[in-house]
PDB file of N, CA and C in Angstrom:
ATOM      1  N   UNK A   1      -6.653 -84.850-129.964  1.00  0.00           N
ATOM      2  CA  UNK A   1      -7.399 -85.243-128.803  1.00  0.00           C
ATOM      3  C   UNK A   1      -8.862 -84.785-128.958  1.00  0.00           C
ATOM      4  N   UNK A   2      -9.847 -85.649-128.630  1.00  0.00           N
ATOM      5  CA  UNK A   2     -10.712 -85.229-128.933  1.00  0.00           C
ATOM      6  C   UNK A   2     -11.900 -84.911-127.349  1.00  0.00           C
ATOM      7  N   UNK A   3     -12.560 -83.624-127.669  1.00  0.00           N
ATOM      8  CA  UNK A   3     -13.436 -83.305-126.647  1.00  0.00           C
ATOM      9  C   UNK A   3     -14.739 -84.310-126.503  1.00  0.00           C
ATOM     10  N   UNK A   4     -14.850 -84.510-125.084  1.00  0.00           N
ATOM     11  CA  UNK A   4     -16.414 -84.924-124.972  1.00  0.00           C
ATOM     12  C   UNK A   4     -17.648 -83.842-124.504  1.00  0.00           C
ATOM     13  N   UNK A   5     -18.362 -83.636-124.616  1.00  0.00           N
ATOM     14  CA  UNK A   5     -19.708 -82.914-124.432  1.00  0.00           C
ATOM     15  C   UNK A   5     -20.527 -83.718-123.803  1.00  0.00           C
ATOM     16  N   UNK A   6     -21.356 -83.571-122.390  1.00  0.00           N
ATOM     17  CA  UNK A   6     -21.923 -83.687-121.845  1.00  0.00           C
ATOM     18  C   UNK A   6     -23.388 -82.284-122.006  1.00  0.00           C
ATOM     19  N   UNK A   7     -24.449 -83.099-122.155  1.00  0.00           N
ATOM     20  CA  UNK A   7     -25.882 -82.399-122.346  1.00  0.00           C
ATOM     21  C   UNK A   7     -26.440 -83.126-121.316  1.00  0.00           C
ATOM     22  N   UNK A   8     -27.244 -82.364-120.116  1.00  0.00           N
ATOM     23  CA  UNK A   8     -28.039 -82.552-118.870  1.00  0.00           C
ATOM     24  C   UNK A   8     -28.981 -81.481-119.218  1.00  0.00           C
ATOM     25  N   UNK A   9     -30.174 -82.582-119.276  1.00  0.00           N
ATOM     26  CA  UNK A   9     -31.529 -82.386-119.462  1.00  0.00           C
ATOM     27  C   UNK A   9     -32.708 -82.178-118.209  1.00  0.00           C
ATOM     28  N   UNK A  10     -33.044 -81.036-117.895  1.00  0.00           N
ATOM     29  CA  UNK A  10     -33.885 -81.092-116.528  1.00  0.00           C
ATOM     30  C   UNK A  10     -35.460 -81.174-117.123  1.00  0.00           C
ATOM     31  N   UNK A  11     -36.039 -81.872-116.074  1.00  0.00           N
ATOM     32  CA  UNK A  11     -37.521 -81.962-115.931  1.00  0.00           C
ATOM     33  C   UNK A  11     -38.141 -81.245-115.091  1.00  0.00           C
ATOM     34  N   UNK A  12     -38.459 -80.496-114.789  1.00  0.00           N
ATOM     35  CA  UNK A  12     -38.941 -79.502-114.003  1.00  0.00           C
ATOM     36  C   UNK A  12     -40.214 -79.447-113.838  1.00  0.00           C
ATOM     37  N   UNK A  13     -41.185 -79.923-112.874  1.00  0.00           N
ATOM     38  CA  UNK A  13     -42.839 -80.277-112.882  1.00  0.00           C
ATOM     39  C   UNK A  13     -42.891 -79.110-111.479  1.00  0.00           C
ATOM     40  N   UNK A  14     -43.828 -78.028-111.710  1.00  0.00           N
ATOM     41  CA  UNK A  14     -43.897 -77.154-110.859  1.00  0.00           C
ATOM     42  C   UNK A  14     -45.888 -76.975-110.650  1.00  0.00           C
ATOM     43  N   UNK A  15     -46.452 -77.358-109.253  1.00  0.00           N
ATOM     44  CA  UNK A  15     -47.071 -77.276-109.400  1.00  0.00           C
ATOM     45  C   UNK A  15     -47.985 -75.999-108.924  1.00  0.00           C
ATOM     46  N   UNK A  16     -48.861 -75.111-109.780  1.00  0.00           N
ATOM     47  CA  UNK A  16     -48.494 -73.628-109.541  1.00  0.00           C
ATOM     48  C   UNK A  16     -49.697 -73.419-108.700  1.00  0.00           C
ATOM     49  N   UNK A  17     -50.832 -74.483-108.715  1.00  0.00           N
ATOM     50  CA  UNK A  17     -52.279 -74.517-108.037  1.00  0.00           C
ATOM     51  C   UNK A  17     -51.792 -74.376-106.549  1.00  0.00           C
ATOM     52  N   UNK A  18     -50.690 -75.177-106.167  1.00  0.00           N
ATOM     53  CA  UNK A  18     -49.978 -75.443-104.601  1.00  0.00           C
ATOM     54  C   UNK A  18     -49.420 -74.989-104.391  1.00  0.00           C
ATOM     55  N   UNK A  19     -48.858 -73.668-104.962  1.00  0.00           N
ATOM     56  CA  UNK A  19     -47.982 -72.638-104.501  1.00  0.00           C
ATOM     57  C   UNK A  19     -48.935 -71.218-104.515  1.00  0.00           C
ATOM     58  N   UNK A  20     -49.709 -71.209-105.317  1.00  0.00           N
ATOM     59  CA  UNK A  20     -50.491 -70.202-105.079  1.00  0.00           C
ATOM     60  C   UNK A  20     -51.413 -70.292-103.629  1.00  0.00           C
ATOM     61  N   UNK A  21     -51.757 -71.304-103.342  1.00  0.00           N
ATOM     62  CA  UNK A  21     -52.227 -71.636-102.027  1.00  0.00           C
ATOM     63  C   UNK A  21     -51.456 -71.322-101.222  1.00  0.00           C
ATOM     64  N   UNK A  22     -50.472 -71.649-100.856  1.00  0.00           N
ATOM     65  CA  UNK A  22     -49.409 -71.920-100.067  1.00  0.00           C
ATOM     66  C   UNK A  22     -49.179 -69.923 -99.993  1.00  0.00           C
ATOM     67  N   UNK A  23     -48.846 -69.130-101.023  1.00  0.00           N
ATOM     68  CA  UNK A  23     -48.678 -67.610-100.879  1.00  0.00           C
ATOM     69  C   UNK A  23     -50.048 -66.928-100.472  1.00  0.00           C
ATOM     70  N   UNK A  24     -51.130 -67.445-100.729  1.00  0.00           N
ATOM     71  CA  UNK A  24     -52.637 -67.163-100.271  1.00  0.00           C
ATOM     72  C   UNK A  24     -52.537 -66.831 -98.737  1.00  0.00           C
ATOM     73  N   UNK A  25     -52.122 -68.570 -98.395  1.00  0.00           N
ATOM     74  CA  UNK A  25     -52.387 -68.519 -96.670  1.00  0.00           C
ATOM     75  C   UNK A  25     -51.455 -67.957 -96.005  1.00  0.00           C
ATOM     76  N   UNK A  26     -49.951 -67.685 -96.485  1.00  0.00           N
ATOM     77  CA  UNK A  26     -49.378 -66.998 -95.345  1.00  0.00           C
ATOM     78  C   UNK A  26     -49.549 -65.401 -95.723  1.00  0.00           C
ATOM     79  N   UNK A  27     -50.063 -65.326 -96.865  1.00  0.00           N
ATOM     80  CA  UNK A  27     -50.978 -63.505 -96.960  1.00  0.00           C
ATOM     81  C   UNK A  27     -51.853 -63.309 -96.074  1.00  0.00           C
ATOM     82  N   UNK A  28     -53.073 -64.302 -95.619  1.00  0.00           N
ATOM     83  CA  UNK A  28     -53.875 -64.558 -94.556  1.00  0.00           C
ATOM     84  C   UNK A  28     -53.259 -64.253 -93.658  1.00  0.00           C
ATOM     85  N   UNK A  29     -52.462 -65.117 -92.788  1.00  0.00           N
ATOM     86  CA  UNK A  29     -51.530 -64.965 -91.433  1.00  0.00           C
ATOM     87  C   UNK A  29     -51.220 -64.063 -91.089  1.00  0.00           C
ATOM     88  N   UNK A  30     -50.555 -63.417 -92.374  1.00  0.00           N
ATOM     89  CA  UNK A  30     -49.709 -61.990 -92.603  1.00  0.00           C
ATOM     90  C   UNK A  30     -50.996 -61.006 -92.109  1.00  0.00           C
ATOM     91  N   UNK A  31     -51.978 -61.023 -92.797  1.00  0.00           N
ATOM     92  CA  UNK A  31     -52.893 -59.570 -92.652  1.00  0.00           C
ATOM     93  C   UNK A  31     -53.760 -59.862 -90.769  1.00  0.00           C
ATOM     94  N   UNK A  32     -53.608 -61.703 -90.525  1.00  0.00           N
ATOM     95  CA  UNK A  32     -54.237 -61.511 -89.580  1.00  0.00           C
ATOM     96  C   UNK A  32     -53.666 -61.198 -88.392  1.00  0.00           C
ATOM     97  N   UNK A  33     -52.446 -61.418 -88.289  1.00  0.00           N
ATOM     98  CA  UNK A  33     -51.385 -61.042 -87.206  1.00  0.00           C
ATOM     99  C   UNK A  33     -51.204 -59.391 -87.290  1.00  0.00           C
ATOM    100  N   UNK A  34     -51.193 -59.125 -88.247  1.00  0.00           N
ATOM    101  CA  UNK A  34     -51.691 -57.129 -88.682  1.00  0.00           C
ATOM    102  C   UNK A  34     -52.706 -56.926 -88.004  1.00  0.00           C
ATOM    103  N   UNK A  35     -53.861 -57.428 -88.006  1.00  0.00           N
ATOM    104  CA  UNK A  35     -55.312 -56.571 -87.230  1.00  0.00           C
ATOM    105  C   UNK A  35     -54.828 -57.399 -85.613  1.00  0.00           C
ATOM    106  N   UNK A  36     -54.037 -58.543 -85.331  1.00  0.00           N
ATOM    107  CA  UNK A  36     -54.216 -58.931 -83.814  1.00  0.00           C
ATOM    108  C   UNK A  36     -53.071 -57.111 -83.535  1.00  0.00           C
ATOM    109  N   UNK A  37     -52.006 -57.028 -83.659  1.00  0.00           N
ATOM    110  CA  UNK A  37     -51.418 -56.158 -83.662  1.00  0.00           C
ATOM    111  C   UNK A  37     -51.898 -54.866 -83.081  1.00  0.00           C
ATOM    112  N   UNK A  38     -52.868 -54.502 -83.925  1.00  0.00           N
ATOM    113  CA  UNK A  38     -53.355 -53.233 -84.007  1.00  0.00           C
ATOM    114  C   UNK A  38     -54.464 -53.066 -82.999  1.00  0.00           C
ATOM    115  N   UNK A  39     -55.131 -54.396 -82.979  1.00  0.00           N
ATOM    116  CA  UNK A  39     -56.220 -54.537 -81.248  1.00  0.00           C
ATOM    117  C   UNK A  39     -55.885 -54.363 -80.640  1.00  0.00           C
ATOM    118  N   UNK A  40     -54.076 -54.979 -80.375  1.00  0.00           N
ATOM    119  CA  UNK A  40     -53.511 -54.711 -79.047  1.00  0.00           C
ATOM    120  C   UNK A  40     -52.657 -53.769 -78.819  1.00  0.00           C
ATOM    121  N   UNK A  41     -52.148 -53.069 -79.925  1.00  0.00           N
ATOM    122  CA  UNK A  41     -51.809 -51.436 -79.676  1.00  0.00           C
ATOM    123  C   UNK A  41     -53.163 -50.443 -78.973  1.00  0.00           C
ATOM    124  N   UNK A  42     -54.047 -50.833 -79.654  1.00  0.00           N
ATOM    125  CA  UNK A  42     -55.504 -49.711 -78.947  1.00  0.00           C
ATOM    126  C   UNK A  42     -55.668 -50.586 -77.830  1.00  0.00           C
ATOM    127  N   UNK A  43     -55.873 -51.857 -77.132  1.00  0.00           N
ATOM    128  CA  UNK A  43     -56.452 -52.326 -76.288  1.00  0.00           C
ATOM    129  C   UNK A  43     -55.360 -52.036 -74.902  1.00  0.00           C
ATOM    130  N   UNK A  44     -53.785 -51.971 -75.242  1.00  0.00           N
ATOM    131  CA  UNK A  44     -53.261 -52.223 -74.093  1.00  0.00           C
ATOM    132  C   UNK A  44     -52.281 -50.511 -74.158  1.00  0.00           C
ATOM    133  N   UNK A  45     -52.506 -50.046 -75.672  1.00  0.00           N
ATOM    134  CA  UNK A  45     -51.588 -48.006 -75.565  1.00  0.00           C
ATOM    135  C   UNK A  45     -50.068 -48.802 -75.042  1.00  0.00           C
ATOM    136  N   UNK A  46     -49.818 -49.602 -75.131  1.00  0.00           N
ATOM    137  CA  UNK A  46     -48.213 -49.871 -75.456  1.00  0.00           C
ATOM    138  C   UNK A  46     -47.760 -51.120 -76.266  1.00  0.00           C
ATOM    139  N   UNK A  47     -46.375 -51.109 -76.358  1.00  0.00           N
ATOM    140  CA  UNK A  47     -46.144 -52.030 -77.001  1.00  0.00           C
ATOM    141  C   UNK A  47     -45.847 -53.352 -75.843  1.00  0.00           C
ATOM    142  N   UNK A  48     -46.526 -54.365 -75.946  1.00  0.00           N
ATOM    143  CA  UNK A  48     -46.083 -56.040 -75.181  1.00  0.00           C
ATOM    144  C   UNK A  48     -45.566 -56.976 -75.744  1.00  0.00           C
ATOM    145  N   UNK A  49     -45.707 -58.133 -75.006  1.00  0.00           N
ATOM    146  CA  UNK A  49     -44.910 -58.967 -75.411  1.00  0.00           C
ATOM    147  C   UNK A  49     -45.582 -59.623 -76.464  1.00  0.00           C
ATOM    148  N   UNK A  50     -47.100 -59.784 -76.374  1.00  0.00           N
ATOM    149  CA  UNK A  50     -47.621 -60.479 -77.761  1.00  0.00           C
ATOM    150  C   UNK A  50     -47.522 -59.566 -78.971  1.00  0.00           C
ATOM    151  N   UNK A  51     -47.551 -58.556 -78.942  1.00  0.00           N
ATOM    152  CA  UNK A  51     -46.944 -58.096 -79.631  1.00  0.00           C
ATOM    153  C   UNK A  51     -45.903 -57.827 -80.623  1.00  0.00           C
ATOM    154  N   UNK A  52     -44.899 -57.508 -79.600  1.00  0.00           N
ATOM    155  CA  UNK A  52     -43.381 -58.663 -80.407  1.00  0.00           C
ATOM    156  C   UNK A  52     -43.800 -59.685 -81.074  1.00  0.00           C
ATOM    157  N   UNK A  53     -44.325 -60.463 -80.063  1.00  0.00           N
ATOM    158  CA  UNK A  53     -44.163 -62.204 -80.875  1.00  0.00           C
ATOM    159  C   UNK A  53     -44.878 -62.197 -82.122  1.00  0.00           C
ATOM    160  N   UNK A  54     -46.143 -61.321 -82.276  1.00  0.00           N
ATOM    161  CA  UNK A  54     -46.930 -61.379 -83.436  1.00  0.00           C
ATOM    162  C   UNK A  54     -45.989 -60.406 -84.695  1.00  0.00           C
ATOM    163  N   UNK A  55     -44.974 -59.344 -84.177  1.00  0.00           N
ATOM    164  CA  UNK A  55     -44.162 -59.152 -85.041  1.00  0.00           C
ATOM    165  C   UNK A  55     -42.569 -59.687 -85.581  1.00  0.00           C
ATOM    166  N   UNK A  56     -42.542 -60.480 -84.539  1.00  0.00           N
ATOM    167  CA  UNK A  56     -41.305 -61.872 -85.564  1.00  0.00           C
ATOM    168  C   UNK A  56     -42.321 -62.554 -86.312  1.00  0.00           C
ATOM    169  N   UNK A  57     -42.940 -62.667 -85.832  1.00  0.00           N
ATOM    170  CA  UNK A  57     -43.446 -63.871 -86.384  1.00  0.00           C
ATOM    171  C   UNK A  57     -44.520 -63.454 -88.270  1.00  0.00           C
ATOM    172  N   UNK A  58     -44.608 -62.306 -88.317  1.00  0.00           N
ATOM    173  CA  UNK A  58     -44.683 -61.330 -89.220  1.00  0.00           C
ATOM    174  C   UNK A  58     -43.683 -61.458 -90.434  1.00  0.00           C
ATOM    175  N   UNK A  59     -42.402 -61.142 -89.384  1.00  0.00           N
ATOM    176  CA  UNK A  59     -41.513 -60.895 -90.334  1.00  0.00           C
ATOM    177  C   UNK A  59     -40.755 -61.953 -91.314  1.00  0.00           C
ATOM    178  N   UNK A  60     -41.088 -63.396 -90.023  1.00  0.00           N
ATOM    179  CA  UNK A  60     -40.298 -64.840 -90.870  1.00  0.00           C
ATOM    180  C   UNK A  60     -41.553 -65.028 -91.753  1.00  0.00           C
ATOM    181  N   UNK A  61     -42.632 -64.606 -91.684  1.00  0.00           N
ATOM    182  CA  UNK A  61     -43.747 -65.126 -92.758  1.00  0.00           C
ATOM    183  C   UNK A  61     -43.346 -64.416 -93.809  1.00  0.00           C
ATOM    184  N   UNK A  62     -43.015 -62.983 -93.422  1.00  0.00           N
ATOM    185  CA  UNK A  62     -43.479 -62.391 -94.924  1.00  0.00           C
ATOM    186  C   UNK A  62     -41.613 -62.933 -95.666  1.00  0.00           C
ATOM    187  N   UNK A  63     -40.723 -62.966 -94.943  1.00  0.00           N
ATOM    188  CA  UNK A  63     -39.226 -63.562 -94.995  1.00  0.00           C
ATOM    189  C   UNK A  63     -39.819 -64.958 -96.217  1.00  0.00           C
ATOM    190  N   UNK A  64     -40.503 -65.954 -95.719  1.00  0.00           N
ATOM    191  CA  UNK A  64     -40.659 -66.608 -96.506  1.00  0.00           C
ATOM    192  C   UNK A  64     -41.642 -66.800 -97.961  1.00  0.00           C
ATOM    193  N   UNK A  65     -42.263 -65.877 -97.910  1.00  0.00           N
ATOM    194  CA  UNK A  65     -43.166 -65.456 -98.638  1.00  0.00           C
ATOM    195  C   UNK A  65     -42.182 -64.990 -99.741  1.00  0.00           C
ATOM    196  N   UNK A  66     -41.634 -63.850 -99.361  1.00  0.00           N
ATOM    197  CA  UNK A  66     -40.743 -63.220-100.399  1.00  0.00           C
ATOM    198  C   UNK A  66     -39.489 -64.622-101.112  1.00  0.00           C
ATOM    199  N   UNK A  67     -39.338 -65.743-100.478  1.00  0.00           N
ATOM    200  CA  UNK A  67     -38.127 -66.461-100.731  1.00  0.00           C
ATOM    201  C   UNK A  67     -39.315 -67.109-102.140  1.00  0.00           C
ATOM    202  N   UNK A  68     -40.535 -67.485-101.181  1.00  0.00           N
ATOM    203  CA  UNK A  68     -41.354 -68.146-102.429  1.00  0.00           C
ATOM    204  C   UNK A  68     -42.173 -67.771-103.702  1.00  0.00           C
ATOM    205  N   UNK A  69     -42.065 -66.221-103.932  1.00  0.00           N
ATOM    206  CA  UNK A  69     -42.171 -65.569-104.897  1.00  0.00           C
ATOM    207  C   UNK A  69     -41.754 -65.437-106.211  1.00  0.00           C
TER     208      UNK A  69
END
């Protein structure tokens, strides 16, 4: 009996100019939601609700950041 062999050949076109962008700007987001953060720890001496929101919203950035690394 004789075996068959199957060979699957991938093409893989990765474009690295658009991903480096793409990790650029949510580094941006990332550091700018860091200084809104920190205004509003000194501006309001507790923690609020924009607050929170600017730290989920932190965490799914840098969440995806790390997936696209």
């Amino acid at each position: 009996m004789a075996e068959t062999t199957e060979t699957l050949i991938l093409d893989i076109q990765f474009d690295s100019a658009q991903a480096i962008k793409e990790a650029t700007d949510l580094k941006n987001k990332i550091a700018e939601l860091k200084v809104e953060n920190k205004a509003l720890l000194e501006s309001e001496g507790k923690v609020t609700d924009a607050y929170v929101k600017n730290e989920i919203q932190i965490r799914a950035l840098s969440k995806e950041l790390n997936a696209n690394q």
